[in-house]
Protein backbone atom coordinates (compact mmCIF):
# COMPACT_ATOMS: atom_id res chain seq x y z
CA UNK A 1 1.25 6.97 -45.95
CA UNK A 2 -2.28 6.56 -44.60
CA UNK A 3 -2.32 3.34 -44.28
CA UNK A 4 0.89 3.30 -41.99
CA UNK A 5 -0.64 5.87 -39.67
CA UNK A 6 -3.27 4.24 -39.33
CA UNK A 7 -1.31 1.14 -38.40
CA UNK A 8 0.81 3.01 -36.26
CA UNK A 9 -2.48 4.24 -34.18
CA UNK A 10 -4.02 1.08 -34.36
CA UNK A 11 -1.13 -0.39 -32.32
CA UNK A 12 -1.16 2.91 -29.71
CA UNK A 13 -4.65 2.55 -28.75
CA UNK A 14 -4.22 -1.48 -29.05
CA UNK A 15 -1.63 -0.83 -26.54
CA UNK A 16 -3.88 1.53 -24.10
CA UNK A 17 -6.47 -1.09 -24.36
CA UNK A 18 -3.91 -3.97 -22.99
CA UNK A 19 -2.66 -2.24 -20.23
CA UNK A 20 -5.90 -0.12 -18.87
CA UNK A 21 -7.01 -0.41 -15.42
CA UNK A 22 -9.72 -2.85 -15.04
CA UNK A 23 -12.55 -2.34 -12.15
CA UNK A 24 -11.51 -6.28 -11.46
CA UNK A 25 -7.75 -4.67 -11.06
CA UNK A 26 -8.76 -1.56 -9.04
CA UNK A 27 -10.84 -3.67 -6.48
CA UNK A 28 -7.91 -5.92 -6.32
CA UNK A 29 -5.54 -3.31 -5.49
CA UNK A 30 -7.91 -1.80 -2.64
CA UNK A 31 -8.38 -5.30 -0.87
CA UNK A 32 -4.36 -5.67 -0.88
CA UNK A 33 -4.17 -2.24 0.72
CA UNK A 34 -7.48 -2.83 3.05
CA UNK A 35 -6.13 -6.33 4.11
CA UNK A 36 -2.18 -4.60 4.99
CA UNK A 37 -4.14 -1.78 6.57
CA UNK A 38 -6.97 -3.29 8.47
CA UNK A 39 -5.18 -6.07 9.38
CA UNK A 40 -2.58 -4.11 11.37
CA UNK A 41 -5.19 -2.44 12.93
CA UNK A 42 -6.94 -5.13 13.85
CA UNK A 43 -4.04 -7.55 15.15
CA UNK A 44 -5.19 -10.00 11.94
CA UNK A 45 -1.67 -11.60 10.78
CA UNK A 46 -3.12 -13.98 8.48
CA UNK A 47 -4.79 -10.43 7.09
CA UNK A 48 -1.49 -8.69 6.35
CA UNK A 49 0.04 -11.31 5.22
CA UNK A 50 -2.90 -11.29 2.27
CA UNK A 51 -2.36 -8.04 1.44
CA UNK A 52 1.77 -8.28 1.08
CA UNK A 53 4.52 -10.35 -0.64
CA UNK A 54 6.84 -12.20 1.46
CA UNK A 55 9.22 -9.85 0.16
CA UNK A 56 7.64 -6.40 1.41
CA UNK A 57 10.11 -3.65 2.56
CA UNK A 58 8.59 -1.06 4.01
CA UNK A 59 10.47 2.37 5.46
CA UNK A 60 10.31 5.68 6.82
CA UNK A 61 12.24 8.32 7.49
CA UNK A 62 12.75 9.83 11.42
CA UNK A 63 15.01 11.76 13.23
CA UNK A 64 17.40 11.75 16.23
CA UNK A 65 17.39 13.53 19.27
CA UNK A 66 19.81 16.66 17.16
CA UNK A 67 17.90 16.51 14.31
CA UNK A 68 19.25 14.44 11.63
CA UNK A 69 17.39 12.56 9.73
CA UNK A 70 17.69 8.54 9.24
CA UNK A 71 15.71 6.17 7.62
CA UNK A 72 14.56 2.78 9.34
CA UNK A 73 13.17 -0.14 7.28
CA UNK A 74 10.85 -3.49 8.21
CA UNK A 75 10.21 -6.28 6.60
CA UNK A 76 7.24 -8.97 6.47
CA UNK A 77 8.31 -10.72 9.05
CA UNK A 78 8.72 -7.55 10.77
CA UNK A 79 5.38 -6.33 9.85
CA UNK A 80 4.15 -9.65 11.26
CA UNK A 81 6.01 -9.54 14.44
CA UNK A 82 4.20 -5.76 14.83
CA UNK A 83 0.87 -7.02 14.39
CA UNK A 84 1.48 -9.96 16.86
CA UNK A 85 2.32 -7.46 19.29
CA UNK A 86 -1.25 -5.09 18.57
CA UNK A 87 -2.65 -8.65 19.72
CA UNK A 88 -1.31 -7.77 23.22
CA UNK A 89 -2.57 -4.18 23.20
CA UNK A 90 1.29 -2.75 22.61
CA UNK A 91 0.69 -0.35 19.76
CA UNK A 92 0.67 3.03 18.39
CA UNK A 93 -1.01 5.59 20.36
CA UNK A 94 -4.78 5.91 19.56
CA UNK A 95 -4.67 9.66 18.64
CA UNK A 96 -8.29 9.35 18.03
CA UNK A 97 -9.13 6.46 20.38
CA UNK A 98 -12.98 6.57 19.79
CA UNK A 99 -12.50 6.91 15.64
CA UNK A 100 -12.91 3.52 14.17
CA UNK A 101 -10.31 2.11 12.16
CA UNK A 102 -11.39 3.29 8.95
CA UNK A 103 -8.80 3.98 6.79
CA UNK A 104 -8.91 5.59 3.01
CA UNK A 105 -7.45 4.07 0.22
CA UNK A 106 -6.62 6.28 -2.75
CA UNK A 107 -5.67 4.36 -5.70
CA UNK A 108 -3.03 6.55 -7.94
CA UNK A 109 -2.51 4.51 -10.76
CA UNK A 110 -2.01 0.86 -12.27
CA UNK A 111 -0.51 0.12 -15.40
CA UNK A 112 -0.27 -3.66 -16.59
CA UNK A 113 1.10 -5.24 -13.59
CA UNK A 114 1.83 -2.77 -11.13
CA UNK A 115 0.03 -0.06 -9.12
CA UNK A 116 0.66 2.69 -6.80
CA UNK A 117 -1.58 3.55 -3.64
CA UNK A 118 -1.97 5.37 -0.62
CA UNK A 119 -3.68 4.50 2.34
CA UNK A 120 -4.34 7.17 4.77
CA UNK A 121 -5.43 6.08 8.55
CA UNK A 122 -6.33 8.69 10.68
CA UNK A 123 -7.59 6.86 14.21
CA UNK A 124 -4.01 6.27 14.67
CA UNK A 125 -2.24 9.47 12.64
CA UNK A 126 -0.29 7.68 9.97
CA UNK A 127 -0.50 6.95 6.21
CA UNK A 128 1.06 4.59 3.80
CA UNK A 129 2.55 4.73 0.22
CA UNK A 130 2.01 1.49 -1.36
CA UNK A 131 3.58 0.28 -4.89
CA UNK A 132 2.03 -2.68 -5.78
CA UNK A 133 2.39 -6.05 -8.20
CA UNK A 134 0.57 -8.75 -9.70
CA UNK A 135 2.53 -11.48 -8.72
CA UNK A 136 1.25 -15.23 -9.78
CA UNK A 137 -2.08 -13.61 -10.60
CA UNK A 138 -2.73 -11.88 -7.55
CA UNK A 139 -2.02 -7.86 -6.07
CA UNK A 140 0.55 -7.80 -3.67
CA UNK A 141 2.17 -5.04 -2.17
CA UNK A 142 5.83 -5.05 -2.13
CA UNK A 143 7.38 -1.93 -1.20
CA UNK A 144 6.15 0.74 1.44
CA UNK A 145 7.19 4.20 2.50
CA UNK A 146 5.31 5.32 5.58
CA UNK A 147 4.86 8.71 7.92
CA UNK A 148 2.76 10.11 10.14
CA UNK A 149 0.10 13.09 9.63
CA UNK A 150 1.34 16.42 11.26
CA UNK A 151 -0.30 17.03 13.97
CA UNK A 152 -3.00 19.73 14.79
């Protein structure tokens, strides 16, 4: 009977050990979410496109003019298309126009091969929930839900 708990622990913490969160992991996941982030911010496509699979969906949830609520959804092309347009100076209202783009990136959790985030930029009053993957060895993120900080 001892010897099969012991097994039977052996294998838990075996288990733990395989799919802990490495520092190599958790740096990873921040440059994914830095290089989405700061790459929108800075009009850097090839930047984005670093930090996200081809396949990223990203959403949010608004409302109409009565008050009911919809959601609205972009893709990476999308995302891309954005960022293009940040080149030209059309984007979201600087709500702190002389804050530097510095945005925080919370790591939640990542187990094995996938991760959750959050980035939180305030310069322009939104923040990001990120779910991430290691796809073909490196962090991607794939799907996004986004709002914006209430304001003060």
């Amino acid at each position: 009977m001892k010897t099969r708990i012991l097994i039977l622990l052996a294998f838990t913490f075996y288990g733990l050990i395989l799919n802990a969160q490495t520092k190599e992991d958790s740096l990873a996941v921040e440059k994914a979410c830095r290089d989405y982030i700061e790459g929108w911010g800075t009009a850097d496509v090839e930047r984005v496109a670093n930090g996200v699979s081809p396949e990223l969906c990203k959403r949010t949830i608004g409302k109409d003019k009565d008050g009911l609520s919809y959601s609205s959804q972009m893709s990476a092309s999308l995302l891309k298309f954005v960022t293009e347009m940040n080149k030209d100076g059309i984007r979201v209202k600087d709500l702190k126009p002389d804050e530097k783009l510095n945005p925080e990136v919370i790591i939640y959790d990542i187990t094995g091969d996938f991760a959750n985030a959050k980035t939180v930029c305030t310069k322009y009053g939104f923040f990001d929930y990120c779910q991430l993957a290691k796809f073909e060895g490196e962090w991607k993120i794939f799907n996004v839900m986004y709002g914006f900080m209430p304001q003060e």
